[in-house]
N, C-alpha and C. Protein backbone atom coordinates (compact mmCIF):
# COMPACT_ATOMS: atom_id res chain seq x y z
N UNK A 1 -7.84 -17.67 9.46
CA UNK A 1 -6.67 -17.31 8.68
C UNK A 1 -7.04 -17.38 7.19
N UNK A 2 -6.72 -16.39 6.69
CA UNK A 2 -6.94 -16.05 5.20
C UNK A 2 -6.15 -16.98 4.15
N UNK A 3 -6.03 -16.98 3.29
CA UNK A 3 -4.84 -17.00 1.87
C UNK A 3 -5.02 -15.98 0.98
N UNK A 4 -4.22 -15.44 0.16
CA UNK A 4 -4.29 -14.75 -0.89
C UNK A 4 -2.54 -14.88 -1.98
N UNK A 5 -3.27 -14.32 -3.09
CA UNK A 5 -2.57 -14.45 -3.68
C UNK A 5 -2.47 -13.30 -4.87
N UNK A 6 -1.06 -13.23 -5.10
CA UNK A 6 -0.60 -12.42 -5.64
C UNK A 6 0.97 -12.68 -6.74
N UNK A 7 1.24 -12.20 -8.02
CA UNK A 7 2.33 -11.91 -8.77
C UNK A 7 3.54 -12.40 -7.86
N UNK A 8 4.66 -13.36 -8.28
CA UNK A 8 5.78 -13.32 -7.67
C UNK A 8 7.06 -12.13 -8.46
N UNK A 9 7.54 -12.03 -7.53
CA UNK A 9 9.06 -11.03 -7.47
C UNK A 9 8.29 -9.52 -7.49
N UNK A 10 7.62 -9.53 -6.21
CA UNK A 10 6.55 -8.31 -4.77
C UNK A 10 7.20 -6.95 -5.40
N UNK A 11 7.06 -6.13 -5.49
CA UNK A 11 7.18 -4.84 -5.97
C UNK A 11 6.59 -3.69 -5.06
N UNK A 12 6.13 -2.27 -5.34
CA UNK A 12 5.35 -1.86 -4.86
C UNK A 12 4.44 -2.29 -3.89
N UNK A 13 3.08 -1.96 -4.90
CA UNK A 13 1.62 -2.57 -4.83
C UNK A 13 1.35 -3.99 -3.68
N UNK A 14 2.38 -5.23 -4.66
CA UNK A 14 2.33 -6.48 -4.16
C UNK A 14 3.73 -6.24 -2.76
N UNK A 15 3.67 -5.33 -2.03
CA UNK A 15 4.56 -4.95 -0.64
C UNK A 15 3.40 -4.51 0.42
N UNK A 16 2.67 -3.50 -0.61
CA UNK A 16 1.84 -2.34 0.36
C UNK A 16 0.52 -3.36 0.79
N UNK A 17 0.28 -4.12 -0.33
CA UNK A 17 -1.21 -4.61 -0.02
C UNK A 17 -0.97 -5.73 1.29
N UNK A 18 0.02 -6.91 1.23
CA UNK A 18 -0.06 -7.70 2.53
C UNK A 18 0.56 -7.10 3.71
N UNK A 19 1.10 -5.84 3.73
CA UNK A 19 1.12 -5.15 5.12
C UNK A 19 -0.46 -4.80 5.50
N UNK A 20 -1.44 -4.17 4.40
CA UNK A 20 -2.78 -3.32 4.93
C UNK A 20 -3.94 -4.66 5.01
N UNK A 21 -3.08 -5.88 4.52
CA UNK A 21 -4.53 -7.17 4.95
C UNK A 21 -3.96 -7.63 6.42
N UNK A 22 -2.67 -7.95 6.64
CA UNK A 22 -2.03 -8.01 8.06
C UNK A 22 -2.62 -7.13 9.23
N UNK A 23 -2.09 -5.81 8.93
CA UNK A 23 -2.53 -4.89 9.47
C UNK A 23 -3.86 -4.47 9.70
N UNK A 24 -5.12 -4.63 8.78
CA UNK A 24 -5.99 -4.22 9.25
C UNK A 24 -7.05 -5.38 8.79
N UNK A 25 -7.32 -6.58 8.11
CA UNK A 25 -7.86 -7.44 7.59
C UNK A 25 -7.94 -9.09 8.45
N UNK A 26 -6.45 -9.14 8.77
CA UNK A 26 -6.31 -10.69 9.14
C UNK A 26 -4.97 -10.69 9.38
N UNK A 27 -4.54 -10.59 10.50
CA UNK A 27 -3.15 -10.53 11.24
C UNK A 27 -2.03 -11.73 10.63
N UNK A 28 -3.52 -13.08 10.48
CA UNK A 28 -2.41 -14.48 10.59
C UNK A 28 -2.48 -14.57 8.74
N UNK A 29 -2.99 -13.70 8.32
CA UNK A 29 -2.79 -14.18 6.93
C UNK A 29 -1.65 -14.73 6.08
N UNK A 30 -1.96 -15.39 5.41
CA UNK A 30 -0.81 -16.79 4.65
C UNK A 30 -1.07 -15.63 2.94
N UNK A 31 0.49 -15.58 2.28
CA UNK A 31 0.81 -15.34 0.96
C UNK A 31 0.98 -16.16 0.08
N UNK A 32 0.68 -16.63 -1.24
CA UNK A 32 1.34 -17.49 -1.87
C UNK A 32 1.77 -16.66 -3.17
N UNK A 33 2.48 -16.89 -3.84
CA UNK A 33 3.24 -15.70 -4.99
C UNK A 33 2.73 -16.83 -6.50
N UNK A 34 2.46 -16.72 -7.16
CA UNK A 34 1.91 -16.59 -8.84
C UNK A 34 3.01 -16.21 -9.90
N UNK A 35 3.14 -17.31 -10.86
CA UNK A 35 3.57 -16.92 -12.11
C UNK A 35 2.44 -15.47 -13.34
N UNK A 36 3.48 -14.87 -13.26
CA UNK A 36 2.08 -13.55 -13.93
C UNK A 36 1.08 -14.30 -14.73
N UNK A 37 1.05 -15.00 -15.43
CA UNK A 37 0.05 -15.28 -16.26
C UNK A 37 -0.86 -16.44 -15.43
N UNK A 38 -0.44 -16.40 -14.22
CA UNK A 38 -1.50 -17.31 -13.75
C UNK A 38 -2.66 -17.17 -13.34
N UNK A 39 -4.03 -17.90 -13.21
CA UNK A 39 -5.03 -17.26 -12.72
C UNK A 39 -5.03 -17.81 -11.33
N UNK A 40 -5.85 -16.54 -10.89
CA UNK A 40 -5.94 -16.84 -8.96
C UNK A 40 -6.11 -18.11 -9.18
N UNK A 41 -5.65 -18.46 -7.76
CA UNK A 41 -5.86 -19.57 -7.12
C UNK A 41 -7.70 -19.90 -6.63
N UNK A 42 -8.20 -21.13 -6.56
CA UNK A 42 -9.23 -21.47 -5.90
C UNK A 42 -9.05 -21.17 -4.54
N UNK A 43 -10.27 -20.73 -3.83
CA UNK A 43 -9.91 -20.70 -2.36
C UNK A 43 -9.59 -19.56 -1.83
N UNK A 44 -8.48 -18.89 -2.66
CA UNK A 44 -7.62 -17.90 -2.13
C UNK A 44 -8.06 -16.45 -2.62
N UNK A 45 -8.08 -15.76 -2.06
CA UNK A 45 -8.64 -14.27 -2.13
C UNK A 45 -7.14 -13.55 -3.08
N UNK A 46 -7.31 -12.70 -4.11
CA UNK A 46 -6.19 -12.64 -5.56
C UNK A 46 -6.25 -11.07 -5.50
N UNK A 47 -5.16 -10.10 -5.59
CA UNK A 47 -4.59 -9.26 -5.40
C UNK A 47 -3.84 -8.62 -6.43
N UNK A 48 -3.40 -7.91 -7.51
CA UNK A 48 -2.66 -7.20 -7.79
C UNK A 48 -2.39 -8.42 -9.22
N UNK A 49 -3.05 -8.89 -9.87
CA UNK A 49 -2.83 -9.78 -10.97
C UNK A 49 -3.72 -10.29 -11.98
N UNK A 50 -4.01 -10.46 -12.86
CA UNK A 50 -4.69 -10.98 -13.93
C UNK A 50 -6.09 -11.61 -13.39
N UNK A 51 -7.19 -10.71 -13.42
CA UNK A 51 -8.23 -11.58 -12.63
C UNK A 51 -8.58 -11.56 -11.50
N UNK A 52 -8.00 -10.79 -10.75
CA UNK A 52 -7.65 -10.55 -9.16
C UNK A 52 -9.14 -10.01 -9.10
N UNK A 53 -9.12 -10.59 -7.58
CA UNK A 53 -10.41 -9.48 -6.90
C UNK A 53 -10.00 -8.45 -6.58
N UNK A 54 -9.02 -8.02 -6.36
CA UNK A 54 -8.18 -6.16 -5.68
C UNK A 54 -7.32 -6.16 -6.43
N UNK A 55 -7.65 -5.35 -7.57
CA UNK A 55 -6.44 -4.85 -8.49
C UNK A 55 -6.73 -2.70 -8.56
N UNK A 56 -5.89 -2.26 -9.91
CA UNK A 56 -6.02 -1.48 -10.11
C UNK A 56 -7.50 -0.88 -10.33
N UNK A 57 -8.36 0.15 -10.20
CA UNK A 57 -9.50 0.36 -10.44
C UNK A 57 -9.38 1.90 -11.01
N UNK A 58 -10.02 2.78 -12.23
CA UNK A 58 -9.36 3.81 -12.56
C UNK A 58 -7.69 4.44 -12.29
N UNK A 59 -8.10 5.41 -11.70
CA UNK A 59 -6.63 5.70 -11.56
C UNK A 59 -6.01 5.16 -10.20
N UNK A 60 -7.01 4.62 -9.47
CA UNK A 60 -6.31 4.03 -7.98
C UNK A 60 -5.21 2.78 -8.45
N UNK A 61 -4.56 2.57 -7.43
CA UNK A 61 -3.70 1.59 -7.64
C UNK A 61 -4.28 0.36 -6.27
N UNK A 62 -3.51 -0.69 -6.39
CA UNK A 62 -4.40 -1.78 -5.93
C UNK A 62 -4.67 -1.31 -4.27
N UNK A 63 -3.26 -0.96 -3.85
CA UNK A 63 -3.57 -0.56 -2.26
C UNK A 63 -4.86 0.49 -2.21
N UNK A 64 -4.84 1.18 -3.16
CA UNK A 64 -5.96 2.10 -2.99
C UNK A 64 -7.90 1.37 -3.19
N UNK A 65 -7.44 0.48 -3.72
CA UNK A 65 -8.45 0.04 -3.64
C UNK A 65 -9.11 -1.23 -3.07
N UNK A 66 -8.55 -1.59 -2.35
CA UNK A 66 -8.37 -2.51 -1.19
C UNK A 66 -9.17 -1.56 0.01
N UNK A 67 -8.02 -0.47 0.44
CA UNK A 67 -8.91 0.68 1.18
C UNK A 67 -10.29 0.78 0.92
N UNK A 68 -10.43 1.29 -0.20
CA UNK A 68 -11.84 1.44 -0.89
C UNK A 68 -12.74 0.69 -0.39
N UNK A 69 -12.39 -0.77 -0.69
CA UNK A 69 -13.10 -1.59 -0.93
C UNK A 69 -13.53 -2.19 0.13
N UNK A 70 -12.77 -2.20 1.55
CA UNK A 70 -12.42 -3.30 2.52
C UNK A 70 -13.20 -2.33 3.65
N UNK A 71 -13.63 -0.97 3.31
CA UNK A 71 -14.42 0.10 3.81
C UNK A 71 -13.03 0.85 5.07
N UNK A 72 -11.73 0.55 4.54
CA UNK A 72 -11.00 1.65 5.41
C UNK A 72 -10.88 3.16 4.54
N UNK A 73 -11.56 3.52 4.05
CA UNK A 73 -11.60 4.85 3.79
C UNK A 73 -11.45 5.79 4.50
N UNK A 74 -12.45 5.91 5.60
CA UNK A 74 -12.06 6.62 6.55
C UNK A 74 -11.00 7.45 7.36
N UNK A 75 -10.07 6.38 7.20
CA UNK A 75 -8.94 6.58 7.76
C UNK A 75 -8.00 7.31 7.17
N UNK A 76 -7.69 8.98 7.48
CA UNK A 76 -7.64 9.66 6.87
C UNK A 76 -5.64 9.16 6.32
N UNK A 77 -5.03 8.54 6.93
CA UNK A 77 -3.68 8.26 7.36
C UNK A 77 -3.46 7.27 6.08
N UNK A 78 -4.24 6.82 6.24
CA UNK A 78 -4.39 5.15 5.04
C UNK A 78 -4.77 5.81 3.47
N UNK A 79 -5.72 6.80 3.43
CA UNK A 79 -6.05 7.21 2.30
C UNK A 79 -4.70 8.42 1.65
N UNK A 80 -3.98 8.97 2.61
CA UNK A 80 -2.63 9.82 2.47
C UNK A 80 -1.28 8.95 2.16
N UNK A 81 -1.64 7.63 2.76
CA UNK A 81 -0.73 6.67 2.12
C UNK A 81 -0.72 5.95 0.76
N UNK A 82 -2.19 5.54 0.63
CA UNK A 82 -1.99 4.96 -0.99
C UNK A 82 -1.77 6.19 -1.74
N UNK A 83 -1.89 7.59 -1.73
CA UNK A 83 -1.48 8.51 -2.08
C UNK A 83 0.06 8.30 -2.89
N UNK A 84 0.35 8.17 -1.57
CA UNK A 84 2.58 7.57 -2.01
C UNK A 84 2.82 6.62 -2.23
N UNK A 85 1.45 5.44 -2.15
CA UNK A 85 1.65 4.28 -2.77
C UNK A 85 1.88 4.34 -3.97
N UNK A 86 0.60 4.62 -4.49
CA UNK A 86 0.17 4.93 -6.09
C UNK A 86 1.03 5.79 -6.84
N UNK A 87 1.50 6.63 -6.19
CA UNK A 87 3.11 7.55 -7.05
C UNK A 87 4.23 6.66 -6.91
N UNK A 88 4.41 5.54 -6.38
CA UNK A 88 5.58 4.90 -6.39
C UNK A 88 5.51 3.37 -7.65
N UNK A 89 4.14 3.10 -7.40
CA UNK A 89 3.67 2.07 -7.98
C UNK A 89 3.52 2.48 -9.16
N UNK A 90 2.79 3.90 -9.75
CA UNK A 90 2.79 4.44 -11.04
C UNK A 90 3.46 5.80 -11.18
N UNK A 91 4.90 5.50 -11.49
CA UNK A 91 5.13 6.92 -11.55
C UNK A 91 5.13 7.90 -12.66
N UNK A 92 4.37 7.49 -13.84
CA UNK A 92 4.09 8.32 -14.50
C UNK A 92 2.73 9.35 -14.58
N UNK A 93 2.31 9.11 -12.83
CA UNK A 93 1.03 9.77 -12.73
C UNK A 93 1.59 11.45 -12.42
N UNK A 94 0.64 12.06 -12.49
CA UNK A 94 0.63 14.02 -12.38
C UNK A 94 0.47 13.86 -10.87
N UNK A 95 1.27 14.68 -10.36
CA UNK A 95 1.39 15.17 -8.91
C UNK A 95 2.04 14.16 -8.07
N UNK A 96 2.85 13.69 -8.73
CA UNK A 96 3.32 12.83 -7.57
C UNK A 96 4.35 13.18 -6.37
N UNK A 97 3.58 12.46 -5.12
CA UNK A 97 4.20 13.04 -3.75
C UNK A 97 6.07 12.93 -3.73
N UNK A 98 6.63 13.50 -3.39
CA UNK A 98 8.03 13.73 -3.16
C UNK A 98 8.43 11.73 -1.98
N UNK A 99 7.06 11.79 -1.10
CA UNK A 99 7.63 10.67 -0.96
C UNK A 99 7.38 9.39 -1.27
N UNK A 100 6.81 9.37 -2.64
CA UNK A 100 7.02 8.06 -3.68
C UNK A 100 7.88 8.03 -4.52
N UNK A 101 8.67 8.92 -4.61
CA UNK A 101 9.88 8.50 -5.06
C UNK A 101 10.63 7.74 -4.17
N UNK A 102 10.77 8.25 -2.94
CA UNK A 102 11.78 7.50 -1.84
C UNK A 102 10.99 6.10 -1.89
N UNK A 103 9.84 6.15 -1.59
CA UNK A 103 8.92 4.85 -1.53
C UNK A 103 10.07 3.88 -2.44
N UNK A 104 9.64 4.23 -4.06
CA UNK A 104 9.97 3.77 -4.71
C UNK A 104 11.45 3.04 -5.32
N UNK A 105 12.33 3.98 -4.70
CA UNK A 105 13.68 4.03 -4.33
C UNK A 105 13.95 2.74 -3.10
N UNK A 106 13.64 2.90 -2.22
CA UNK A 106 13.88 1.67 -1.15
C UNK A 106 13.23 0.22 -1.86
N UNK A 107 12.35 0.27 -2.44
CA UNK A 107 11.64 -0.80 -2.54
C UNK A 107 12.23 -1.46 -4.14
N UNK A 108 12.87 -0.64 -4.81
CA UNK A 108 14.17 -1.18 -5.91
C UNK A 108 14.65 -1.92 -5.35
N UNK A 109 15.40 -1.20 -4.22
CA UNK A 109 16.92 -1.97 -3.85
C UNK A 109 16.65 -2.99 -3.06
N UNK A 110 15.11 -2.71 -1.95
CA UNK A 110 14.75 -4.33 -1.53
C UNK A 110 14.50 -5.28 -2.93
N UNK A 111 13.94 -5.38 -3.67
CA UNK A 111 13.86 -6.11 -4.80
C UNK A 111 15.04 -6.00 -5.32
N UNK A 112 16.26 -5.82 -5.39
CA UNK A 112 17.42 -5.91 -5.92
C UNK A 112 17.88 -6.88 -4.96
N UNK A 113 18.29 -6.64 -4.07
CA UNK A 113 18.91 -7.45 -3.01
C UNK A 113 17.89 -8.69 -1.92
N UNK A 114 16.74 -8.90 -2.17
CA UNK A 114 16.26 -9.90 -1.54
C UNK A 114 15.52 -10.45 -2.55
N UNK A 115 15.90 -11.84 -3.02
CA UNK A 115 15.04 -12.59 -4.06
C UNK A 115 13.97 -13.42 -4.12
N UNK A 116 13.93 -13.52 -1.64
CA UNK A 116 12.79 -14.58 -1.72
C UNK A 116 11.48 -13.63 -1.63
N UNK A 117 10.51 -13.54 -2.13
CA UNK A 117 9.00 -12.89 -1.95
C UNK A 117 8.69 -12.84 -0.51
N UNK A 118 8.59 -14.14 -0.06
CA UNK A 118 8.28 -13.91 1.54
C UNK A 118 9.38 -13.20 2.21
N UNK A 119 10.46 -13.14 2.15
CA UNK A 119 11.46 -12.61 3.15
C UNK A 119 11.05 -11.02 2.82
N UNK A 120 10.72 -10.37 1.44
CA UNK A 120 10.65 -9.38 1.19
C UNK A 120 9.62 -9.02 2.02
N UNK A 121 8.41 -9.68 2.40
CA UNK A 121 7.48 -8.84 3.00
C UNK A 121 7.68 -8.74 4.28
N UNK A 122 8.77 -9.87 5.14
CA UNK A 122 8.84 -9.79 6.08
C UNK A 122 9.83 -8.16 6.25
N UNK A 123 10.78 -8.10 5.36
CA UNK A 123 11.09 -6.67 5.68
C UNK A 123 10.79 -5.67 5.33
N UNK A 124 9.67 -5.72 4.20
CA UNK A 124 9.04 -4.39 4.22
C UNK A 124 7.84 -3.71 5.16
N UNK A 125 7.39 -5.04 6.03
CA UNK A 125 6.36 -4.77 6.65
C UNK A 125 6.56 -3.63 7.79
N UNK A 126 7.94 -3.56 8.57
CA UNK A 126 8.15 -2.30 9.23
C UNK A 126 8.21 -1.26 8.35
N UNK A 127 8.84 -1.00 7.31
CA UNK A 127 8.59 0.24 6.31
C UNK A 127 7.26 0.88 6.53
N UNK A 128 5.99 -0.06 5.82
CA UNK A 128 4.98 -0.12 5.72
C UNK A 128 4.11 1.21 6.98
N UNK A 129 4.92 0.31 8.41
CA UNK A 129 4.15 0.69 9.24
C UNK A 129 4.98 1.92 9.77
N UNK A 130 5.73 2.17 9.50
CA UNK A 130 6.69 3.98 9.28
C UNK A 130 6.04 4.63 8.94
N UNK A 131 5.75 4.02 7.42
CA UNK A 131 4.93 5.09 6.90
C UNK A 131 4.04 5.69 6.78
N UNK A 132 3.22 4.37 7.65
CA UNK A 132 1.59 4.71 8.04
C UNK A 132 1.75 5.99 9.36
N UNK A 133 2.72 5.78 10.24
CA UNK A 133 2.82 6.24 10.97
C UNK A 133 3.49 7.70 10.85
N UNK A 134 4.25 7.95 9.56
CA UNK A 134 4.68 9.25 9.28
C UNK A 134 3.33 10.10 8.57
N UNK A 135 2.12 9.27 7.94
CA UNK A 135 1.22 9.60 7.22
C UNK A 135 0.14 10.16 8.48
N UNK A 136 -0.21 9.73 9.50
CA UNK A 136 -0.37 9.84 10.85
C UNK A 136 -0.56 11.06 11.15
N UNK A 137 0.71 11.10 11.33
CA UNK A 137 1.10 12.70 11.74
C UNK A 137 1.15 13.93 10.76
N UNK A 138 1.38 13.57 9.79
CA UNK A 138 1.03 14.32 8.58
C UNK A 138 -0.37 14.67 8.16
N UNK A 139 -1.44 14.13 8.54
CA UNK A 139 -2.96 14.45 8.38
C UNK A 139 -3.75 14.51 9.70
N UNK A 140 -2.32 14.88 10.73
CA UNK A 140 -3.11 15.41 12.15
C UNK A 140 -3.93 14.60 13.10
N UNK A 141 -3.75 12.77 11.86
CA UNK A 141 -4.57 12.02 12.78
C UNK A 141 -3.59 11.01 14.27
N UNK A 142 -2.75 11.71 14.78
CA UNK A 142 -1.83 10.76 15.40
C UNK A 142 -1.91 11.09 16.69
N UNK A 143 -2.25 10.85 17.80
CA UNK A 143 -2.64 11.25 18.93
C UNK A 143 -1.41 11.94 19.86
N UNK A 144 -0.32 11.87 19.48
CA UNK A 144 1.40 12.34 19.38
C UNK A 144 1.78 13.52 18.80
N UNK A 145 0.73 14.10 18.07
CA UNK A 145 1.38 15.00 17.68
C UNK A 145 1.63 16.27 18.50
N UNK A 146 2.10 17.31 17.65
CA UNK A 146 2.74 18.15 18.56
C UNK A 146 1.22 19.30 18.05
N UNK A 147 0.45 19.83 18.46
CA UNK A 147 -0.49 21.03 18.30
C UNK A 147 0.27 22.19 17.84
N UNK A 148 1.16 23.01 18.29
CA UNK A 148 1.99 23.62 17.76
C UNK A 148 2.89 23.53 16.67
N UNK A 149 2.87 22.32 15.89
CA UNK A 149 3.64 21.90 14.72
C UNK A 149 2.47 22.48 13.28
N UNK A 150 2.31 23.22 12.72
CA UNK A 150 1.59 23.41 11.52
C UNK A 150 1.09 22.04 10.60
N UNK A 151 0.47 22.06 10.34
CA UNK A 151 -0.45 21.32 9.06
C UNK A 151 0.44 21.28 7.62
N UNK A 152 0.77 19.75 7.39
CA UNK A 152 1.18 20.98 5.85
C UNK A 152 0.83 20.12 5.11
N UNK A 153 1.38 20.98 3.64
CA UNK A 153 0.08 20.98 2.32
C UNK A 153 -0.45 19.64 2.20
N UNK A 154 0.51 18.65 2.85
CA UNK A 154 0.00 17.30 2.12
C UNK A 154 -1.86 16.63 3.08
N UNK A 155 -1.75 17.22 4.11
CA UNK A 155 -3.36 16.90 4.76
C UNK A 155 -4.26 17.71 4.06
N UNK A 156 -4.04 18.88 3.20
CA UNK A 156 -4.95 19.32 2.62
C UNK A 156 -5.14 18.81 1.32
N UNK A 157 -4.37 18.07 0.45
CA UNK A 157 -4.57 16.54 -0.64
C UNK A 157 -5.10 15.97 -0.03
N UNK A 158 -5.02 15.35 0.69
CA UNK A 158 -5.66 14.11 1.26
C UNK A 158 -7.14 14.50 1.34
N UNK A 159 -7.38 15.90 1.75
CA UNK A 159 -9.01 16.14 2.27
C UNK A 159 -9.33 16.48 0.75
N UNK A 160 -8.46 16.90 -0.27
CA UNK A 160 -9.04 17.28 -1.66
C UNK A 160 -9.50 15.60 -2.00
N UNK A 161 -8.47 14.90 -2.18
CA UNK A 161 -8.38 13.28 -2.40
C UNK A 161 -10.28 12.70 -2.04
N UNK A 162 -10.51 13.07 -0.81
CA UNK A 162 -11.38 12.16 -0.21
C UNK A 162 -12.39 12.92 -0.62
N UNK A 163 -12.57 14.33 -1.19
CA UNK A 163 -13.54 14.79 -1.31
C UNK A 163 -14.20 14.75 -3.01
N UNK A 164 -13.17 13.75 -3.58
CA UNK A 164 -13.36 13.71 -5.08
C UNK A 164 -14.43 12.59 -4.94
């Protein structure tokens, strides 16, 4: 079992990243939340904050580089997601997907209405995995899909994305 640590009052970024260490890193992993100006913790693997080992890297945003980093690249579903991560997390970037706004939109009003950090991840973590799962099917990688349903534009970003 892991620790990590990350910024308290979870946002974006600090939502997306302990669903993709859960999900694909360390199931039983433990959170602890940080005053911003604090430096990581000893011990604990640091995320999305001042000093962090997985933060922003050029224009990626932290989920994106976690992917990067943690060698899930591959995965064409995961790399179409920090996609709508990173437009929700920065939305003053060029091209941003139609669904980081919604991203971004739900994840207000969870941060409006839930004040504890942990409770937040406990309910964003089904989001999370929606979306992985709407991203899925959207880049043709979902073993469900329908063959007769068309491709659309957004699997062909993703293959521009991976080919930069």
């Amino acid at each position: 079992m892991s620790t990590w640590v990350t910024r308290k009052n979870l946002h974006v970024d600090r939502t997306a990243c302990p669903w993709l260490i859960r999900r694909f890193v360390d199931p039983r992993a433990k959170f602890m939340f940080a005053d911003a100006r604090s430096a990581p913790k000893a011990g604990a693997r640091s995320f999305d904050m001042v000093g962090a080992e997985f933060t922003h890297e050029g224009p990626r945003c932290t989920f994106e580089t976690m992917i990067q980093r943690l060698g899930l690249g591959d995965d064409r579903a995961l790399v179409a997601m920090g996609l709508i991560v990173r437009g929700a997390d920065i939305p003053s970037i060029k091209r941003r997907r139609p669904e980081s706004i919604g991203l971004e939109a739900v994840i207000d009003g969870i941060q409006a209405t839930v004040p504890d950090d942990e409770e937040k991840l406990r309910v964003t973590g089904p989001l999370y995995e929606a979306l992985y799962a709407y991203c899925q099917r959207e880049v043709g990688a979902h073993k469900a899909r329908d063959p007769r349903r068309p491709r659309l534009r957004f699997a062909r970003r993703v293959q521009e994305h991976l080919a930069e």
